[in-house]
PDB file of N, CA and C in Angstrom:
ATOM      1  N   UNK A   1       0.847  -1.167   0.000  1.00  0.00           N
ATOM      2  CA  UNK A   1       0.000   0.000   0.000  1.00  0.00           C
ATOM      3  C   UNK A   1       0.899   1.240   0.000  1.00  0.00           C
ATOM      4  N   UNK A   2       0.839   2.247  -0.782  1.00  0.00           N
ATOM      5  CA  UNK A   2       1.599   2.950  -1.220  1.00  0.00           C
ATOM      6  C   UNK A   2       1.069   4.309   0.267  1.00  0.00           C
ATOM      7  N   UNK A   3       1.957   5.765   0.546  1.00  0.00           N
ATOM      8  CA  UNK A   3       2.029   6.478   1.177  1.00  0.00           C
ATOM      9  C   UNK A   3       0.846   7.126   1.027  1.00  0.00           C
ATOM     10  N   UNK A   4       0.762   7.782  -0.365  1.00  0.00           N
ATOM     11  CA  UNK A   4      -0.967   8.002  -0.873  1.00  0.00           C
ATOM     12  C   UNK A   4      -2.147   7.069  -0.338  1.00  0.00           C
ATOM     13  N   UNK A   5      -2.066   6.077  -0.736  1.00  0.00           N
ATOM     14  CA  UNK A   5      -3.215   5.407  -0.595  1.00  0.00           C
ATOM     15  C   UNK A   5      -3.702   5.406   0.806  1.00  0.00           C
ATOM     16  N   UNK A   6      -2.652   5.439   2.031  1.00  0.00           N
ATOM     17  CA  UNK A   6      -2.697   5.173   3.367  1.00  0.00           C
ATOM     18  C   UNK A   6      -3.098   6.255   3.983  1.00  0.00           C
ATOM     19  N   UNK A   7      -3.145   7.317   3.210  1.00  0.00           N
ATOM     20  CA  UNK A   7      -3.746   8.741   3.719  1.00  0.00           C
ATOM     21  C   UNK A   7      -4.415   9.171   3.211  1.00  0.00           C
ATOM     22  N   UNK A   8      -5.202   8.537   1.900  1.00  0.00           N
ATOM     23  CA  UNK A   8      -6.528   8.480   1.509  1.00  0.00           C
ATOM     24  C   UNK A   8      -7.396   7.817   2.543  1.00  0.00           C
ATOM     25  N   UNK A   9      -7.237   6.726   2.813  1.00  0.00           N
ATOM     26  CA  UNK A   9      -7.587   5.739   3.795  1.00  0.00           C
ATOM     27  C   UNK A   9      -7.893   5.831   5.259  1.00  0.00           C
ATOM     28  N   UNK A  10      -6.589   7.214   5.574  1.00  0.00           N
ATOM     29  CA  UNK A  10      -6.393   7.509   7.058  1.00  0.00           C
ATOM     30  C   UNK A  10      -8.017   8.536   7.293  1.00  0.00           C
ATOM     31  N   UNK A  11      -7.996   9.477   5.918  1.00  0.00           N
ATOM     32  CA  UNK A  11      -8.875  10.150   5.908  1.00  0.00           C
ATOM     33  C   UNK A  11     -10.598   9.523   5.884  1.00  0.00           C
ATOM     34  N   UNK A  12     -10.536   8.544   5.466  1.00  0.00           N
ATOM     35  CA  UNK A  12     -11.636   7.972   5.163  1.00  0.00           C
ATOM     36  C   UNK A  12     -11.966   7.716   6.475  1.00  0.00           C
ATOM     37  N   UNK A  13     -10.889   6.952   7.527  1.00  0.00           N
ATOM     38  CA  UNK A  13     -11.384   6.041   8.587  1.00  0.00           C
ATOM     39  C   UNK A  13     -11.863   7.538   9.817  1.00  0.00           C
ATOM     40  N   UNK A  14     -11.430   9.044   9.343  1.00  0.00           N
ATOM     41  CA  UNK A  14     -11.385   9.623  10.684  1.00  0.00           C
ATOM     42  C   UNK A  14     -13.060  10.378  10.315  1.00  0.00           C
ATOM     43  N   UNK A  15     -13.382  10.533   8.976  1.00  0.00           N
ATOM     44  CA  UNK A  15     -14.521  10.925   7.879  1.00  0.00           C
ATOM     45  C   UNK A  15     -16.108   9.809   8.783  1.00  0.00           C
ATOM     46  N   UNK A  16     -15.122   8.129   8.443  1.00  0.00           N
ATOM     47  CA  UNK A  16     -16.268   7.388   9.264  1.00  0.00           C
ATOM     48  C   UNK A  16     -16.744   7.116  10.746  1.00  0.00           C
ATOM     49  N   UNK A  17     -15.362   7.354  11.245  1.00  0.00           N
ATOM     50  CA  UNK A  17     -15.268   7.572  12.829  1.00  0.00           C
ATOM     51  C   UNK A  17     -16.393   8.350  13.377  1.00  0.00           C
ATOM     52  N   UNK A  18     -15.878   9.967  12.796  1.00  0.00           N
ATOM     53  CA  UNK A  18     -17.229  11.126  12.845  1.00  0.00           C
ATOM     54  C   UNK A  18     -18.678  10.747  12.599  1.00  0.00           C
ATOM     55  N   UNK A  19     -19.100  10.157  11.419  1.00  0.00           N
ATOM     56  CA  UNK A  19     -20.365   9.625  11.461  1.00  0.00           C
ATOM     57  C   UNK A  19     -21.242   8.482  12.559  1.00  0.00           C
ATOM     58  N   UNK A  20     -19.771   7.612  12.734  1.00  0.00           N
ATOM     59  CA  UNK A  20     -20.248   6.691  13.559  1.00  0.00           C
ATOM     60  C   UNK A  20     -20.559   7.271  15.419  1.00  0.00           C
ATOM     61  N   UNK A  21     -19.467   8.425  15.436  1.00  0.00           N
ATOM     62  CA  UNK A  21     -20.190   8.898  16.882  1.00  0.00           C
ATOM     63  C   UNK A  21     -21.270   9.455  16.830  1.00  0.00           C
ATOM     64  N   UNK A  22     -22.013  10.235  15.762  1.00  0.00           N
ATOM     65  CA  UNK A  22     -22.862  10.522  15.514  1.00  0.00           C
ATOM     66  C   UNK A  22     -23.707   9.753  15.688  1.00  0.00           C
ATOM     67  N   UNK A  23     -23.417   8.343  15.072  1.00  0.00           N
ATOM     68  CA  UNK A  23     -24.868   7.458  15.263  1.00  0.00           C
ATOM     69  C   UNK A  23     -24.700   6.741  16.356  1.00  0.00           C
ATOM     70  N   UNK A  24     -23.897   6.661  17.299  1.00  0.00           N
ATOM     71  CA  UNK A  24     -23.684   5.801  18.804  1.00  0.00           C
ATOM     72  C   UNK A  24     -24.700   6.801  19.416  1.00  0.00           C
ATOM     73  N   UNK A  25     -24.297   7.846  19.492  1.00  0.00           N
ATOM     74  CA  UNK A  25     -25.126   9.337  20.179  1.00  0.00           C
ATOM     75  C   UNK A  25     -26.656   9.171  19.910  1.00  0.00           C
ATOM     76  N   UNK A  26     -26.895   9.153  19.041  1.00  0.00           N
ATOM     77  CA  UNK A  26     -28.247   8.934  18.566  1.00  0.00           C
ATOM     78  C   UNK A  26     -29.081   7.931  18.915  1.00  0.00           C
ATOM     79  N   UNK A  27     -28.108   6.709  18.559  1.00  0.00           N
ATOM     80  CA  UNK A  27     -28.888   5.167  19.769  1.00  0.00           C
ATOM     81  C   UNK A  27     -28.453   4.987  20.661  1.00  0.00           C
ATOM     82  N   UNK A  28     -27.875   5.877  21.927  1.00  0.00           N
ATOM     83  CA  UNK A  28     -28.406   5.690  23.648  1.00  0.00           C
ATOM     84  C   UNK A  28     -29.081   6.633  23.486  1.00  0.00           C
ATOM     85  N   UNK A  29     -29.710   7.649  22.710  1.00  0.00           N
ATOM     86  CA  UNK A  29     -30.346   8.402  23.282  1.00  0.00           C
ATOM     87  C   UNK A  29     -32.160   7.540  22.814  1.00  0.00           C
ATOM     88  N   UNK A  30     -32.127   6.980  21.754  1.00  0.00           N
ATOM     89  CA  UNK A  30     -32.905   5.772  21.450  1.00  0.00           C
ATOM     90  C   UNK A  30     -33.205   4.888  22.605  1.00  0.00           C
ATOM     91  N   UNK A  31     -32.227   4.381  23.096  1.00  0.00           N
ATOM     92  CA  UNK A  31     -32.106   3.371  24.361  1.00  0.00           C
ATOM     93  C   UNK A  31     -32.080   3.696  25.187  1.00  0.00           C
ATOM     94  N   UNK A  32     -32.756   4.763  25.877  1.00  0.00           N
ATOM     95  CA  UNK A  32     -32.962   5.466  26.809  1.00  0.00           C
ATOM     96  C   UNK A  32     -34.725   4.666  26.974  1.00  0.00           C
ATOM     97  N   UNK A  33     -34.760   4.470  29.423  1.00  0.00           N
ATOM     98  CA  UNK A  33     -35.442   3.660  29.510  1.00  0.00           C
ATOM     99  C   UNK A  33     -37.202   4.164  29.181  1.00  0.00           C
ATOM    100  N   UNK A  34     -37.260   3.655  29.389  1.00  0.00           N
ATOM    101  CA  UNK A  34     -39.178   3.859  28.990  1.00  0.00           C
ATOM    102  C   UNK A  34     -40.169   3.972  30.091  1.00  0.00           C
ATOM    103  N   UNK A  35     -40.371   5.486  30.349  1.00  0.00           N
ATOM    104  CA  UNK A  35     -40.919   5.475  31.632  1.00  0.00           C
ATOM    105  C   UNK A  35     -42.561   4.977  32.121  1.00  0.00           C
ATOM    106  N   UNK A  36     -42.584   4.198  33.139  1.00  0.00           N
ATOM    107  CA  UNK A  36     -44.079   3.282  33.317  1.00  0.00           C
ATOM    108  C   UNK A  36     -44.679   4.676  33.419  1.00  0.00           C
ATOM    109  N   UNK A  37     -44.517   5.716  33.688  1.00  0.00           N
ATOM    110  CA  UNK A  37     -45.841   6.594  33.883  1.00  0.00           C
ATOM    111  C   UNK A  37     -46.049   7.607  32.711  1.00  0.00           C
ATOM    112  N   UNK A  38     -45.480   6.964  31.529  1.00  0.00           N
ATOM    113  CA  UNK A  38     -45.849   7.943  30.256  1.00  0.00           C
ATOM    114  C   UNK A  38     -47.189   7.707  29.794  1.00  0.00           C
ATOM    115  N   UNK A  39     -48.328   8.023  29.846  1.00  0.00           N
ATOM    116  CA  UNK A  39     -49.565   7.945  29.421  1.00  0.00           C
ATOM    117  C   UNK A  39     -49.947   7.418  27.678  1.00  0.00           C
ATOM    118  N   UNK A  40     -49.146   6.468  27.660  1.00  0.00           N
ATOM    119  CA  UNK A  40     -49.180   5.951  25.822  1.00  0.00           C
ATOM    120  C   UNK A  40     -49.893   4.560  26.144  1.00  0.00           C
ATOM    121  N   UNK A  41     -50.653   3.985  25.376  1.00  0.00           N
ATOM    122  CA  UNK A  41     -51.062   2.769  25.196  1.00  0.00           C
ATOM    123  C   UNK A  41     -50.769   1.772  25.489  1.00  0.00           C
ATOM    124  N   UNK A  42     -50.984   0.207  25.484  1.00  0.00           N
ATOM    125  CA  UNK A  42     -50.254  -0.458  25.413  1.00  0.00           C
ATOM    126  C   UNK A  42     -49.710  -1.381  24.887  1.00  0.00           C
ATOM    127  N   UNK A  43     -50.375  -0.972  23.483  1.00  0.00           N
ATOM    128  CA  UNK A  43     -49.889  -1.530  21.794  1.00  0.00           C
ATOM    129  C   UNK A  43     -48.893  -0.755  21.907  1.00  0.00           C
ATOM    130  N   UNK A  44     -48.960   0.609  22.295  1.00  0.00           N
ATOM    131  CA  UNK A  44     -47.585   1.301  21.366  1.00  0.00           C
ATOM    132  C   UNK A  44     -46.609   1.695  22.648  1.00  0.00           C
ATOM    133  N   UNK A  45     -46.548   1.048  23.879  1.00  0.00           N
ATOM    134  CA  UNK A  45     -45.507   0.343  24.886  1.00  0.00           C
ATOM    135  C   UNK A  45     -44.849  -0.531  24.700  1.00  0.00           C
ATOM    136  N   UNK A  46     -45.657  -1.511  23.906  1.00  0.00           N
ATOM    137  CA  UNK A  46     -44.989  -2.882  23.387  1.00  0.00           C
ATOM    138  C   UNK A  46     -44.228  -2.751  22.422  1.00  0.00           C
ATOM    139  N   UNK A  47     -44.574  -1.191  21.019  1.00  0.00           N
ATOM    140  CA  UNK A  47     -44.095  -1.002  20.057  1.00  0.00           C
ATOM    141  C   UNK A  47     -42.976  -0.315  20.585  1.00  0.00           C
ATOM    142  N   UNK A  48     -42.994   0.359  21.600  1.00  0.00           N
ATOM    143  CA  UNK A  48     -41.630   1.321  21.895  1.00  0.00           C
ATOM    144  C   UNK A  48     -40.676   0.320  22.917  1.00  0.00           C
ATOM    145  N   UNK A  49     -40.734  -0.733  23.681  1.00  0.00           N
ATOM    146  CA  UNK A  49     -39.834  -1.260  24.051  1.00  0.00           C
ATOM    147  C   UNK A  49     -39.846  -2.222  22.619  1.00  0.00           C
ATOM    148  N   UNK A  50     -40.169  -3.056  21.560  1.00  0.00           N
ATOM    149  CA  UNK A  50     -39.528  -3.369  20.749  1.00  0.00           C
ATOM    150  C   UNK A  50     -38.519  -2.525  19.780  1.00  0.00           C
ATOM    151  N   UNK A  51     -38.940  -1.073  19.557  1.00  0.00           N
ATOM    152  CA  UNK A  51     -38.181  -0.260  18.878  1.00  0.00           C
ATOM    153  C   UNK A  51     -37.059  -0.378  19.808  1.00  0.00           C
ATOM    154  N   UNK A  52     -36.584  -0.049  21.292  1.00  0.00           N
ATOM    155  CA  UNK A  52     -35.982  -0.099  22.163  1.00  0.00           C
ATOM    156  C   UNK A  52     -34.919  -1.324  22.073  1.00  0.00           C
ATOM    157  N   UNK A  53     -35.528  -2.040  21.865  1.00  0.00           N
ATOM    158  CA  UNK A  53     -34.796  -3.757  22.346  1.00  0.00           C
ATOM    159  C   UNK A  53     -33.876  -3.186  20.415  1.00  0.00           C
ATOM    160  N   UNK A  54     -34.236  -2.899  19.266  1.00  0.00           N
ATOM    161  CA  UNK A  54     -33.676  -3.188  17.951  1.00  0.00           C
ATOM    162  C   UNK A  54     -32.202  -2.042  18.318  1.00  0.00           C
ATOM    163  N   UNK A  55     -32.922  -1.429  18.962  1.00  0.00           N
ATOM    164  CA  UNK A  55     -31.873   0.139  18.756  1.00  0.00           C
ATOM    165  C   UNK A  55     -30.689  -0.276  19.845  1.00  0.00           C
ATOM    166  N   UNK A  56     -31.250  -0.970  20.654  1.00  0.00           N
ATOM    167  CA  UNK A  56     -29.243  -1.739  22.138  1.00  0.00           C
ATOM    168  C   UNK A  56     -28.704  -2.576  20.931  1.00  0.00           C
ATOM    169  N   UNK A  57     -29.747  -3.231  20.103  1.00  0.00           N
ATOM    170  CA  UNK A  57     -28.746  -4.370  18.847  1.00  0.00           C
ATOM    171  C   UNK A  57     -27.487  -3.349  18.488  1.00  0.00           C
ATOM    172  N   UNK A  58     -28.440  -2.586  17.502  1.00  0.00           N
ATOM    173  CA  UNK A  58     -27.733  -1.611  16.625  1.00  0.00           C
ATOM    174  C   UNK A  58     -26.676  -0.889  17.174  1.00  0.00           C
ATOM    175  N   UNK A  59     -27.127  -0.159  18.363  1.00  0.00           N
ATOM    176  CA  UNK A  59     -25.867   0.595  19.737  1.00  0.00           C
ATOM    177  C   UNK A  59     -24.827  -0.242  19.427  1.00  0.00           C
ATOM    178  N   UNK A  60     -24.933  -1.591  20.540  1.00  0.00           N
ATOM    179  CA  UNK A  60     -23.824  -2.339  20.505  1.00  0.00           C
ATOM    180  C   UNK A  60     -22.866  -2.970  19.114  1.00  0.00           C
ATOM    181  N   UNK A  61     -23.451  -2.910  18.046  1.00  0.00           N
ATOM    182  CA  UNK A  61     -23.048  -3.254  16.682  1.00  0.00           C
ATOM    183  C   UNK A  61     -22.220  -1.682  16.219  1.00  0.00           C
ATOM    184  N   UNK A  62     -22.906  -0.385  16.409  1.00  0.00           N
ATOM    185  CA  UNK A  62     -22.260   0.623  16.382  1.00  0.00           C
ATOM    186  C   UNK A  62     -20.970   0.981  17.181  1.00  0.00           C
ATOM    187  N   UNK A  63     -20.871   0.589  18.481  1.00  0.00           N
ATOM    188  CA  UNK A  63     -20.116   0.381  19.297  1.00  0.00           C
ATOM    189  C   UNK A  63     -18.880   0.022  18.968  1.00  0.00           C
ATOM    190  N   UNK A  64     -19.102  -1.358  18.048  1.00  0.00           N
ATOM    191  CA  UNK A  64     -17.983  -2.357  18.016  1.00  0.00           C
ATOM    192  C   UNK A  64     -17.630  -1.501  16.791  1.00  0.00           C
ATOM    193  N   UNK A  65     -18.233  -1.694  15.840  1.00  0.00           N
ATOM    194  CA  UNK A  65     -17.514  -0.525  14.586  1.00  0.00           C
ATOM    195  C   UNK A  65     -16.495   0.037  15.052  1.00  0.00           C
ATOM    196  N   UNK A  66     -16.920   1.106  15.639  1.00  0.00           N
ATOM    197  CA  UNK A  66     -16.217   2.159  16.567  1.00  0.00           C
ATOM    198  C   UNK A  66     -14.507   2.131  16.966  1.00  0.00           C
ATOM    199  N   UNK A  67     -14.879   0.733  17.516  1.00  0.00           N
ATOM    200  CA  UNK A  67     -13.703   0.241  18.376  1.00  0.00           C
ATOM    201  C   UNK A  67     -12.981   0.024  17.419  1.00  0.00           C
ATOM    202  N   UNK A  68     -13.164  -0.755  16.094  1.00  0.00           N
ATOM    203  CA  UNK A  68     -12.438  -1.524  15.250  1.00  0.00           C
ATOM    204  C   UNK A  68     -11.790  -0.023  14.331  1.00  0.00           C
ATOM    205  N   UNK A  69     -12.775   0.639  14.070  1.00  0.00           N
ATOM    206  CA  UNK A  69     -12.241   1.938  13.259  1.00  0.00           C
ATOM    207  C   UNK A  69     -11.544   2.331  13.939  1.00  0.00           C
ATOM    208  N   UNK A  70     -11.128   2.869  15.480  1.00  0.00           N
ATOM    209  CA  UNK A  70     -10.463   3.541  16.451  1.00  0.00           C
ATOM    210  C   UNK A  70      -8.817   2.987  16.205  1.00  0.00           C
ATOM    211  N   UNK A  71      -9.355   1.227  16.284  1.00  0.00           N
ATOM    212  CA  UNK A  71      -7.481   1.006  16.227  1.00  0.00           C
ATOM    213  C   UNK A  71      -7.528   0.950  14.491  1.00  0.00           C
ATOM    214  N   UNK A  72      -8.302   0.793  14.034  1.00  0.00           N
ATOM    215  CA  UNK A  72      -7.431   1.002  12.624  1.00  0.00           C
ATOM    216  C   UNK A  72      -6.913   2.077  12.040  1.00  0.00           C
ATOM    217  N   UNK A  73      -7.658   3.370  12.910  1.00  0.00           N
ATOM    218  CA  UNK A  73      -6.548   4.560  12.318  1.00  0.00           C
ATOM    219  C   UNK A  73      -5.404   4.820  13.460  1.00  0.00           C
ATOM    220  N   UNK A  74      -5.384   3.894  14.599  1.00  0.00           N
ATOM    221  CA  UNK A  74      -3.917   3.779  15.177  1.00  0.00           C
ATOM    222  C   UNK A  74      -2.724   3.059  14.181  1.00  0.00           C
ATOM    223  N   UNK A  75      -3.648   1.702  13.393  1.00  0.00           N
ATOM    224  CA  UNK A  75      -2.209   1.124  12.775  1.00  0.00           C
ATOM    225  C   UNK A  75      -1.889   1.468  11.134  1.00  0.00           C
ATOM    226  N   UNK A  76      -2.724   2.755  10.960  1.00  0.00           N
ATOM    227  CA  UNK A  76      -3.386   2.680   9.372  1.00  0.00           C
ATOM    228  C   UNK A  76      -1.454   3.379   8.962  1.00  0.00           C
ATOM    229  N   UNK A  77      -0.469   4.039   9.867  1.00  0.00           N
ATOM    230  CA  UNK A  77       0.621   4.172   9.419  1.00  0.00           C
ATOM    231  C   UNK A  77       2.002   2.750   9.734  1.00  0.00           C
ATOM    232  N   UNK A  78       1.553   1.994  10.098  1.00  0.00           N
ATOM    233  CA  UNK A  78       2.350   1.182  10.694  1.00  0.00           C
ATOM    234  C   UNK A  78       2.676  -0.104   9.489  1.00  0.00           C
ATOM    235  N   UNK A  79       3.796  -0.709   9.309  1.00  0.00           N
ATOM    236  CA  UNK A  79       4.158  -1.837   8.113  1.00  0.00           C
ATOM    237  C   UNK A  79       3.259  -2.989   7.869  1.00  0.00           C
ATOM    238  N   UNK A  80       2.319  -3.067   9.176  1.00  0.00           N
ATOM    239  CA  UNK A  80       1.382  -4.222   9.143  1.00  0.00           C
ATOM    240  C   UNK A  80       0.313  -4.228   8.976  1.00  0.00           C
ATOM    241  N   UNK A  81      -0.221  -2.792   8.295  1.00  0.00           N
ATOM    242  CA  UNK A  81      -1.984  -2.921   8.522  1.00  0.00           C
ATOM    243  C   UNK A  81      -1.777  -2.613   7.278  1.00  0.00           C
ATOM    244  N   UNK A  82      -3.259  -3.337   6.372  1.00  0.00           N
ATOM    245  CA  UNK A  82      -3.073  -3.810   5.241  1.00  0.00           C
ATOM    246  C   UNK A  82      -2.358  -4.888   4.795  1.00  0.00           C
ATOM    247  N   UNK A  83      -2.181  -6.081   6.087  1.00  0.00           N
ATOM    248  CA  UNK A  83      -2.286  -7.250   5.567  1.00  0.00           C
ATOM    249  C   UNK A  83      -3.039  -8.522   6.071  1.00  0.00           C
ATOM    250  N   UNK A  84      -3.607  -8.751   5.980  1.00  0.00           N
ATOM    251  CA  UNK A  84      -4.571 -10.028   6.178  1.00  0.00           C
ATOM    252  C   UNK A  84      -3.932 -10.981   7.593  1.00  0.00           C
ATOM    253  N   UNK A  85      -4.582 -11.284   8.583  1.00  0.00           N
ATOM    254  CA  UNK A  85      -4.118 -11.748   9.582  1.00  0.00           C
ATOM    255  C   UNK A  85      -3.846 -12.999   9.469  1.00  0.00           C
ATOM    256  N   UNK A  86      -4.624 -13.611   8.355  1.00  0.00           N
ATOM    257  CA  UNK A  86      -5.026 -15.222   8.115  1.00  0.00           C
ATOM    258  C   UNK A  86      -3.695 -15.587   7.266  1.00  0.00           C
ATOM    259  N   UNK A  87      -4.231 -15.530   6.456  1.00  0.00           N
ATOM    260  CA  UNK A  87      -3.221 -15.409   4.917  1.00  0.00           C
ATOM    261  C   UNK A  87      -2.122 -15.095   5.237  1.00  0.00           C
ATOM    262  N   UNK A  88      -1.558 -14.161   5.751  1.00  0.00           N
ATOM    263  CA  UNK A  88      -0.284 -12.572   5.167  1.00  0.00           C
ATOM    264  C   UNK A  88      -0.597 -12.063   4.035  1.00  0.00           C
ATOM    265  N   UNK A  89      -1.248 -11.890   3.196  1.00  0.00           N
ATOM    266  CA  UNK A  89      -1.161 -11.690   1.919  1.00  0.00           C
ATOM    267  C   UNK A  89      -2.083  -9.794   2.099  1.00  0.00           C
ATOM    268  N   UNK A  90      -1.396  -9.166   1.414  1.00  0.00           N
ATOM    269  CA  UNK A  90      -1.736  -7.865   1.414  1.00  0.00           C
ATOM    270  C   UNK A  90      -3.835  -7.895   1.109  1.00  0.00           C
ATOM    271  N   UNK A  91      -4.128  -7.134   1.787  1.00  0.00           N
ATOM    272  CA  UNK A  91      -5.942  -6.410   1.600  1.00  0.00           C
ATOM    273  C   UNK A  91      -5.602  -5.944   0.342  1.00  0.00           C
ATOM    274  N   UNK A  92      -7.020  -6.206  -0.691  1.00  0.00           N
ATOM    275  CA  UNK A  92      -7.063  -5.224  -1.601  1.00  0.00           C
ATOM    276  C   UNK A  92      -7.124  -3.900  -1.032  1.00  0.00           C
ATOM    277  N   UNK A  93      -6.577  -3.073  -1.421  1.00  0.00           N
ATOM    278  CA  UNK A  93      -7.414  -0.801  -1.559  1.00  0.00           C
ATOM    279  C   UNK A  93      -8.914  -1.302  -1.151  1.00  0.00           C
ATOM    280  N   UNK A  94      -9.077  -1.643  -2.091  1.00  0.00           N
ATOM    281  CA  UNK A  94     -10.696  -1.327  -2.297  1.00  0.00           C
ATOM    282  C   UNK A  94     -11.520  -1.703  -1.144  1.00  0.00           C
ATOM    283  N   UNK A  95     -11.322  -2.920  -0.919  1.00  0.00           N
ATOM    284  CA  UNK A  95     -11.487  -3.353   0.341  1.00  0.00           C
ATOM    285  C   UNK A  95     -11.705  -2.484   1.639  1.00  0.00           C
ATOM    286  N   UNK A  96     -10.389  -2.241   1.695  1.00  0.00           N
ATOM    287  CA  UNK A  96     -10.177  -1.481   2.680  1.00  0.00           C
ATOM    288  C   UNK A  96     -11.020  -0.033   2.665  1.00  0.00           C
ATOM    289  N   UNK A  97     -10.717   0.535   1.503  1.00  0.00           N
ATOM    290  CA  UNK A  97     -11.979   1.957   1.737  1.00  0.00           C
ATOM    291  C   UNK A  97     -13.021   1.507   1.737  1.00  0.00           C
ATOM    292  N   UNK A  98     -13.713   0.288   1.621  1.00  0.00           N
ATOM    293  CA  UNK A  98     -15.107   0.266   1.650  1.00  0.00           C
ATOM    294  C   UNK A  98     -15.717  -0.559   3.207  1.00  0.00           C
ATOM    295  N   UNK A  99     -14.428  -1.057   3.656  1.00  0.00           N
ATOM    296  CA  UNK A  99     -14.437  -1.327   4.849  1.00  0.00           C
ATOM    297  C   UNK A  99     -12.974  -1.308   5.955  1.00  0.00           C
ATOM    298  N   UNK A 100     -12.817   0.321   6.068  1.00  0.00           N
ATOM    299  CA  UNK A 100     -11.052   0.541   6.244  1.00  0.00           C
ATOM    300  C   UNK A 100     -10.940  -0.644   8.150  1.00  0.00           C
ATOM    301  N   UNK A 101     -11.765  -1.074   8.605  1.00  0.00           N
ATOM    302  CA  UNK A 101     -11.433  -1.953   9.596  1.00  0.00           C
ATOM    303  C   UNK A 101     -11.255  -3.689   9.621  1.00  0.00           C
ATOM    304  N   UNK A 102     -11.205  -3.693   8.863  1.00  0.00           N
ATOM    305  CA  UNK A 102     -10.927  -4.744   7.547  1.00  0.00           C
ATOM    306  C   UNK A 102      -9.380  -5.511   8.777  1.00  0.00           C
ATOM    307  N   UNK A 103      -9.616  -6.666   8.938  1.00  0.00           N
ATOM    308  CA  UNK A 103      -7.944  -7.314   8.995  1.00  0.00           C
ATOM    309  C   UNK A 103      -7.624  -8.509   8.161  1.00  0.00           C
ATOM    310  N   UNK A 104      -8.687  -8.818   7.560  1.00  0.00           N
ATOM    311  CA  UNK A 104      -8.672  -9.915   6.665  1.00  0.00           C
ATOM    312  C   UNK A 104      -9.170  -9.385   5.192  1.00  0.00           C
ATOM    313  N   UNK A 105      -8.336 -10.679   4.092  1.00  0.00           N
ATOM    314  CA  UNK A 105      -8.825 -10.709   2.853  1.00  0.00           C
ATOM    315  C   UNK A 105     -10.074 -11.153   2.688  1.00  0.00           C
ATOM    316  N   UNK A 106     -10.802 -10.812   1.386  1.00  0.00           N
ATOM    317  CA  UNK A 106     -12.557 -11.305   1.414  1.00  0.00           C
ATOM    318  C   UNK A 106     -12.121 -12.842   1.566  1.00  0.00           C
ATOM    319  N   UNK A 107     -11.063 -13.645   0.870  1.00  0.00           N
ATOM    320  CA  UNK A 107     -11.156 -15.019   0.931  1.00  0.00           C
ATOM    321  C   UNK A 107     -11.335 -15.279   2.669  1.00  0.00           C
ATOM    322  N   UNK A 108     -10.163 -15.082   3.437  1.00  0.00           N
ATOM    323  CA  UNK A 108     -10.418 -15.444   4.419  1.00  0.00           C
ATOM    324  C   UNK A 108     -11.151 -15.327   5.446  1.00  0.00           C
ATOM    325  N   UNK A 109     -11.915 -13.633   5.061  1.00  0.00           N
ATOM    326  CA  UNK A 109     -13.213 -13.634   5.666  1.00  0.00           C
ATOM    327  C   UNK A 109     -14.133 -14.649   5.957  1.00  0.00           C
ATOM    328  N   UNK A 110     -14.469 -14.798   4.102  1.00  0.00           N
ATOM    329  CA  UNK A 110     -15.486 -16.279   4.061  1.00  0.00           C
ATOM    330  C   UNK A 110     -15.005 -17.413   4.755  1.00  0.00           C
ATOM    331  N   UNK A 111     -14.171 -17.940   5.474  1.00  0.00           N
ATOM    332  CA  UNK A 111     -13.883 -19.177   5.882  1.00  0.00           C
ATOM    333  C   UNK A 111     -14.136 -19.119   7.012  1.00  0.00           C
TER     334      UNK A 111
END
């Protein structure tokens, strides 16, 4: 991976970082508890702790993103990122900008 490419890349991961706190922020404030004395129904109690229960999925799935983007723009200058943990064999680019937290090749993904 060339010097360019790694600071195309660096930029991308700090571009998605920003969005993703954006959307962590957004689902605890989603997952925030559901108070018994709100005067709503109780079809649409059942509908708001199920909206509730989808949005801790999503949190915690946002979460982990997070984490994985965080160290990948720690190692995005270092000799070893951008290569496949499984394999050794270098990540495609493409790959990587379309998923810069990437430690594996698509082959070894699938396995």
């Amino acid at each position: 991976m060339t010097g360019k490419e790694r600071e195309i890349l660096r930029k991308k991961i700090v571009e998605t970082i920003g969005r993703m706190e954006k959307e962590v922020e957004r689902l605890e404030e989603a997952t925030r508890p559901i108070s018994p004395e709100n005067a709503i129904g109780r079809v649409s109690r059942m509908d708001a702790i199920n909206s509730k229960g989808v949005s801790e999925a999503a949190l915690r799935s946002s979460r982990r993103k997070l984490s994985s983007l965080r160290l990948a723009l720690a190692k995005v200058g270092s000799p070893g990122f951008g290569i496949c943990t499984r394999c050794r064999q270098p990540i495609p680019p493409a790959r990587l900008m379309y998923m810069p937290e990437s430690t594996r090749c698509v082959r070894c993904a699938d396995r």
